[in-house]
N, C-alpha and C. Protein backbone atom coordinates (compact mmCIF):
# COMPACT_ATOMS: atom_id res chain seq x y z
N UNK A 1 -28.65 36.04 -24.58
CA UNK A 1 -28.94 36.84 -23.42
C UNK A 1 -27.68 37.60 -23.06
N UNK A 2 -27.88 38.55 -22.73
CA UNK A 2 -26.50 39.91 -22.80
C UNK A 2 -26.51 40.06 -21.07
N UNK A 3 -24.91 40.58 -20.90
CA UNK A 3 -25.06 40.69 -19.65
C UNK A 3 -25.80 41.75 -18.47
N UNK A 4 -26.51 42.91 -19.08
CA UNK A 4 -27.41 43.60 -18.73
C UNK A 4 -28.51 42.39 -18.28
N UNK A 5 -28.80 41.79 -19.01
CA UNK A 5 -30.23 40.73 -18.93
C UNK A 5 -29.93 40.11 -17.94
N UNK A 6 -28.81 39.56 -17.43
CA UNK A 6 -28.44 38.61 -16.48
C UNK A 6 -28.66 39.27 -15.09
N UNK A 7 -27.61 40.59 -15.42
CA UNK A 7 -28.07 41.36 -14.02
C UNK A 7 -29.19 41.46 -13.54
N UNK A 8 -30.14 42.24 -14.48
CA UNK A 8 -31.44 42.34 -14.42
C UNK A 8 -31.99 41.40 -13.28
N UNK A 9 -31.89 39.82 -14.15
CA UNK A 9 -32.42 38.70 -14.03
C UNK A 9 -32.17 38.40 -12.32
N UNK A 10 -30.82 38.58 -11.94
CA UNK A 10 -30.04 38.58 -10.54
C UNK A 10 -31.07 39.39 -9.97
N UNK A 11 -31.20 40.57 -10.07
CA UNK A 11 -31.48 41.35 -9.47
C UNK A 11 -33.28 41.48 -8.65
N UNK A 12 -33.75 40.70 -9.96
CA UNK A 12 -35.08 41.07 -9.66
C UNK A 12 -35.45 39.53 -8.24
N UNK A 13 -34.55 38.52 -9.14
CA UNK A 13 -34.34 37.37 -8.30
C UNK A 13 -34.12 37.73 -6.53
N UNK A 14 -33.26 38.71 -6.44
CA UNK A 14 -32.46 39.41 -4.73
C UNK A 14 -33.44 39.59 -4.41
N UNK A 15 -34.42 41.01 -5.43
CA UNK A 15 -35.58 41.24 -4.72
C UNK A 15 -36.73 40.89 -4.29
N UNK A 16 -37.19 39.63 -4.88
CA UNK A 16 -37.90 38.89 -4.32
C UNK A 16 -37.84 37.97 -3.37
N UNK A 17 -36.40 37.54 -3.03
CA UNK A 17 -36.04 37.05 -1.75
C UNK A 17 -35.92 37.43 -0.67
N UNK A 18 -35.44 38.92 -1.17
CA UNK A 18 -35.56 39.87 0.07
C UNK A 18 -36.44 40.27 0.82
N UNK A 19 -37.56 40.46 0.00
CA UNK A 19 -39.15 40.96 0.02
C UNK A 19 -39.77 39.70 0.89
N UNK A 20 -39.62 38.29 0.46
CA UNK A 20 -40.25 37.30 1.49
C UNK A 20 -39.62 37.35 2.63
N UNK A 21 -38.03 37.06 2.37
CA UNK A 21 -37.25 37.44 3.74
C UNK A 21 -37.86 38.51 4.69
N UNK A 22 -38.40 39.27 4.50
CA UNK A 22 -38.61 40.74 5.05
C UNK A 22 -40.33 40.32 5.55
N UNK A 23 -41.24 39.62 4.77
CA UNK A 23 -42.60 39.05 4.95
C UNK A 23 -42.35 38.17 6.38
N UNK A 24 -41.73 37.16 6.06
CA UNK A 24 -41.47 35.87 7.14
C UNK A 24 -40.85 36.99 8.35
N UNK A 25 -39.89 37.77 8.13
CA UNK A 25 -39.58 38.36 9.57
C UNK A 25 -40.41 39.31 10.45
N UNK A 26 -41.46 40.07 9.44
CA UNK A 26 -42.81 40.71 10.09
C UNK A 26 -43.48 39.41 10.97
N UNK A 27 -43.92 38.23 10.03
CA UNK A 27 -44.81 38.05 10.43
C UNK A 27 -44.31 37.17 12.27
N UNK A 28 -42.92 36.45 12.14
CA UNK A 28 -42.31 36.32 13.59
C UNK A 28 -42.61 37.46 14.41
N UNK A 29 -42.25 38.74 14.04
CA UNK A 29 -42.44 39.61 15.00
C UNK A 29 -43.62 40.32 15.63
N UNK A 30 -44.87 39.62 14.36
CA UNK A 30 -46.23 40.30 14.60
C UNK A 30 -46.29 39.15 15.75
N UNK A 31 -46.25 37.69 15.31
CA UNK A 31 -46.78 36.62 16.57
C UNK A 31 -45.94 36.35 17.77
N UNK A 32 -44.66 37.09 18.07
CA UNK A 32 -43.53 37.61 19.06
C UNK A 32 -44.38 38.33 19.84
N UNK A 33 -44.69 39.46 19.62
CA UNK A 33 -45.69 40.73 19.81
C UNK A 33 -46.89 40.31 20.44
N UNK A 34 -47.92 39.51 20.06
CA UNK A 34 -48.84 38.82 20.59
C UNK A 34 -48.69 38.22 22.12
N UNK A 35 -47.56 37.16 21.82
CA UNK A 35 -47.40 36.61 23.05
C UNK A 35 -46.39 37.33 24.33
N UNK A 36 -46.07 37.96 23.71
CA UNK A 36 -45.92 39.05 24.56
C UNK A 36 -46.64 39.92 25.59
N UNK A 37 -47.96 40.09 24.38
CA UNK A 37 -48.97 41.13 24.73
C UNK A 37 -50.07 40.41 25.85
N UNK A 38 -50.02 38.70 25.54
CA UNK A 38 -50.42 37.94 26.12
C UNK A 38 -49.90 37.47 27.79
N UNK A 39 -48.48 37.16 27.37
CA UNK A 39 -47.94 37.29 29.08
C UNK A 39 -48.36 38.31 29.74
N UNK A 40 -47.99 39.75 28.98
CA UNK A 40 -47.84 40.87 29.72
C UNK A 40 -49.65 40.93 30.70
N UNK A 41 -50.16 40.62 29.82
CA UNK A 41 -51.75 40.49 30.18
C UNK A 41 -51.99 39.47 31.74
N UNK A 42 -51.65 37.95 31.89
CA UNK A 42 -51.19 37.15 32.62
C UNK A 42 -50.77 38.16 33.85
N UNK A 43 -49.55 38.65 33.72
CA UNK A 43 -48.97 39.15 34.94
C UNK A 43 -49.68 39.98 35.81
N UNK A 44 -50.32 41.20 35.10
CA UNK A 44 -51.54 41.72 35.33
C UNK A 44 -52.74 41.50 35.79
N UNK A 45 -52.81 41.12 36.98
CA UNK A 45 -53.85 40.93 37.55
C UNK A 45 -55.34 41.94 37.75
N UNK A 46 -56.44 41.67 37.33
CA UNK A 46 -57.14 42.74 37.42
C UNK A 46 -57.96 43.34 38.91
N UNK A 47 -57.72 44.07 39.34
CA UNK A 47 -58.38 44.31 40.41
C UNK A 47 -59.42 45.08 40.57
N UNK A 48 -60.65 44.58 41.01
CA UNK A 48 -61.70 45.61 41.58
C UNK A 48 -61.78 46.61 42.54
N UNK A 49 -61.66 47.41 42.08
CA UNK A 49 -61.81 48.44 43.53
C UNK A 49 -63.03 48.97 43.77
N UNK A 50 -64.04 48.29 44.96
CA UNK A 50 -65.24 48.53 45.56
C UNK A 50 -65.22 50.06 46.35
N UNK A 51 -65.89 51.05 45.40
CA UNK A 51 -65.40 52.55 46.22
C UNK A 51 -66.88 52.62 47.17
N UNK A 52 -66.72 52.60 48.75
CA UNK A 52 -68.07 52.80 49.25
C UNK A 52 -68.32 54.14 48.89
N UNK A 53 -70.30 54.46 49.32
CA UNK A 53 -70.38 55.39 49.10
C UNK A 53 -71.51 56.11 50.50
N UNK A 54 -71.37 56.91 50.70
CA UNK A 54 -72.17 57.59 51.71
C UNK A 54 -73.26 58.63 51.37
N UNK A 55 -73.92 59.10 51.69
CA UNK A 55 -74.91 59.93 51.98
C UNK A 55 -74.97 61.20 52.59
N UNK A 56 -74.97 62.38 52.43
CA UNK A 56 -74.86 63.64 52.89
C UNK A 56 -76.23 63.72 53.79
N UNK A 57 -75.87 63.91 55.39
CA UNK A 57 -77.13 63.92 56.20
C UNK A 57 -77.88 65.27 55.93
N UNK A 58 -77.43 66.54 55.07
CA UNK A 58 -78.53 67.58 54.75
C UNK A 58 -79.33 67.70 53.25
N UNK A 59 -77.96 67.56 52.46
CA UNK A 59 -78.92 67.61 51.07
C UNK A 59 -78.96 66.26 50.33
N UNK A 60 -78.89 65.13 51.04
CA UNK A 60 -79.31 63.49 50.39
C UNK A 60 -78.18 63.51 49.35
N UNK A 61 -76.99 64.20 49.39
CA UNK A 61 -76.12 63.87 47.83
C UNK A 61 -75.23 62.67 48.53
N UNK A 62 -75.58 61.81 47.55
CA UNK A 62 -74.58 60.79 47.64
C UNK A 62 -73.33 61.01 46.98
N UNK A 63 -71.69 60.27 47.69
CA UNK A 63 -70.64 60.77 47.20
C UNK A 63 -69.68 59.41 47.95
N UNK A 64 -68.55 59.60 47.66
CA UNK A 64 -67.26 58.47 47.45
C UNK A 64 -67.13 58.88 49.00
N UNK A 65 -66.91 57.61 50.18
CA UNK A 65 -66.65 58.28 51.15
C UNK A 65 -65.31 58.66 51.38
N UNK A 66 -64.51 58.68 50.50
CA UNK A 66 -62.99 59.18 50.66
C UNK A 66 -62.98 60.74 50.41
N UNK A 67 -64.08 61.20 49.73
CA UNK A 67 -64.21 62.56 49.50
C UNK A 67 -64.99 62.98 50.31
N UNK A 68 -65.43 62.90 51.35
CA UNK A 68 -67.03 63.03 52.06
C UNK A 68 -65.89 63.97 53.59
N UNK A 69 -66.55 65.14 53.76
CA UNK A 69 -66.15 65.80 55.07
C UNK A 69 -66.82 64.56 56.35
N UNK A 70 -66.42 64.97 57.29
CA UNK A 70 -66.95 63.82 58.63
C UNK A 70 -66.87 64.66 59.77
N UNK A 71 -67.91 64.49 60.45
CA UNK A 71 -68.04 64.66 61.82
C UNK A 71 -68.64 63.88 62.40
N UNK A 72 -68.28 63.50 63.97
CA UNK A 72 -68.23 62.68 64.64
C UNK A 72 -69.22 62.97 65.86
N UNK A 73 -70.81 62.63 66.14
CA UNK A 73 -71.26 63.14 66.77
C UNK A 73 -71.98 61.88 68.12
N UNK A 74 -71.65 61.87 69.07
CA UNK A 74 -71.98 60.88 70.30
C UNK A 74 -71.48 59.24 69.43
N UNK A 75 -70.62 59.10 68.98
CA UNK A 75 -69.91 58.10 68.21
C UNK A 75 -70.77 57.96 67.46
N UNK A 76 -71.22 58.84 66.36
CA UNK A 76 -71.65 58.30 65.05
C UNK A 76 -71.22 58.98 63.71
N UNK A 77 -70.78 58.47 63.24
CA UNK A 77 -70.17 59.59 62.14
C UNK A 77 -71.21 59.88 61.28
N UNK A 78 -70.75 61.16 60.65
CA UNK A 78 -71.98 61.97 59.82
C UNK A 78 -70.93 62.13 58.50
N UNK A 79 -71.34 62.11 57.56
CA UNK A 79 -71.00 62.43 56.07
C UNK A 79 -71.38 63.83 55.05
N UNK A 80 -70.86 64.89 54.81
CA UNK A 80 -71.29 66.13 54.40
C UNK A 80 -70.55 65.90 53.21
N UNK A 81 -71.22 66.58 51.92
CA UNK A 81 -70.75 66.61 50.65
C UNK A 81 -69.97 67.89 50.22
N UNK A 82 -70.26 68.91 51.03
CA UNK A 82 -69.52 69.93 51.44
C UNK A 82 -69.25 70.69 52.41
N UNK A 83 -68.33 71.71 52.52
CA UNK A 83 -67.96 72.23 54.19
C UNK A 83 -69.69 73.22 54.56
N UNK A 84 -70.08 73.39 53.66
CA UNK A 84 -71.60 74.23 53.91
C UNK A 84 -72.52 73.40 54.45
N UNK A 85 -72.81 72.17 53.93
CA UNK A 85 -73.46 71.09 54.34
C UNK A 85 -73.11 70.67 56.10
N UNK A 86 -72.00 70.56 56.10
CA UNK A 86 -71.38 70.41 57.50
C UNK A 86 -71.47 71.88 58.60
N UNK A 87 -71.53 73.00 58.23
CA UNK A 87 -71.98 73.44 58.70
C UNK A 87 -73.44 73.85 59.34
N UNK A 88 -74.03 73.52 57.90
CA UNK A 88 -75.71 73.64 58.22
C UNK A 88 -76.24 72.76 59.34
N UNK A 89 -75.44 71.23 59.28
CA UNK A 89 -75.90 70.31 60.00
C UNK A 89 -75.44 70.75 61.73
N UNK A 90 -74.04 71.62 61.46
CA UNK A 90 -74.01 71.79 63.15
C UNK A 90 -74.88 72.85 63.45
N UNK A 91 -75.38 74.33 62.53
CA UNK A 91 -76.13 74.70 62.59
C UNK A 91 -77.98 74.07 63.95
N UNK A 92 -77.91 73.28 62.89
CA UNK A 92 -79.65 73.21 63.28
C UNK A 92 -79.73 71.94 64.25
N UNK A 93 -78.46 71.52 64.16
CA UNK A 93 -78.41 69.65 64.72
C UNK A 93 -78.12 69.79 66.17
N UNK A 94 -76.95 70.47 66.37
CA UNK A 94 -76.28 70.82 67.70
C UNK A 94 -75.95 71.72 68.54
């Protein structure tokens, strides 16, 4: 066996150590990654957010009442889906 062969022999030897070396350190970092992904999940609490919804007193469109125009009539509030709607209603209402 000549010393080309030996190298060779070294060599292919490195690279297959290297190559598992390099396997085993993915796979720590794939299941690192996980539990990670897992705490991060934990901390995260999920919350529902219940959006009410109201009713437009002229054209029946229902809508988010955070978006809903309002007027306030002998203490009752009224809900319009748009400023036209709210007008129509003071229109014919009041």
């Amino acid at each position: 066996m000549g010393v080309v062969e030996s190298i060779l022999d070294f060599l292919l030897i490195l690279l297959v150590v290297n190559g598992l070396f390099n396997y085993w350190a993915f796979l720590r970092a794939k299941k690192e990654a996980a539990r990670v992904q897992e705490e991060k999940a934990k901390l995260k609490p999920e919350v529902e957010e219940e959006i009410e919804m109201v009713t437009d007193n002229i054209c029946g469109c229902t809508l988010p009442k955070s978006e809903a125009y309002v007027l306030i009539k002998d203490d009752q509030r009224h809900y319009f889906c748009s400023w036209d709607c709210r007008e129509k209603f003071i229109e014919t209402c009041l």
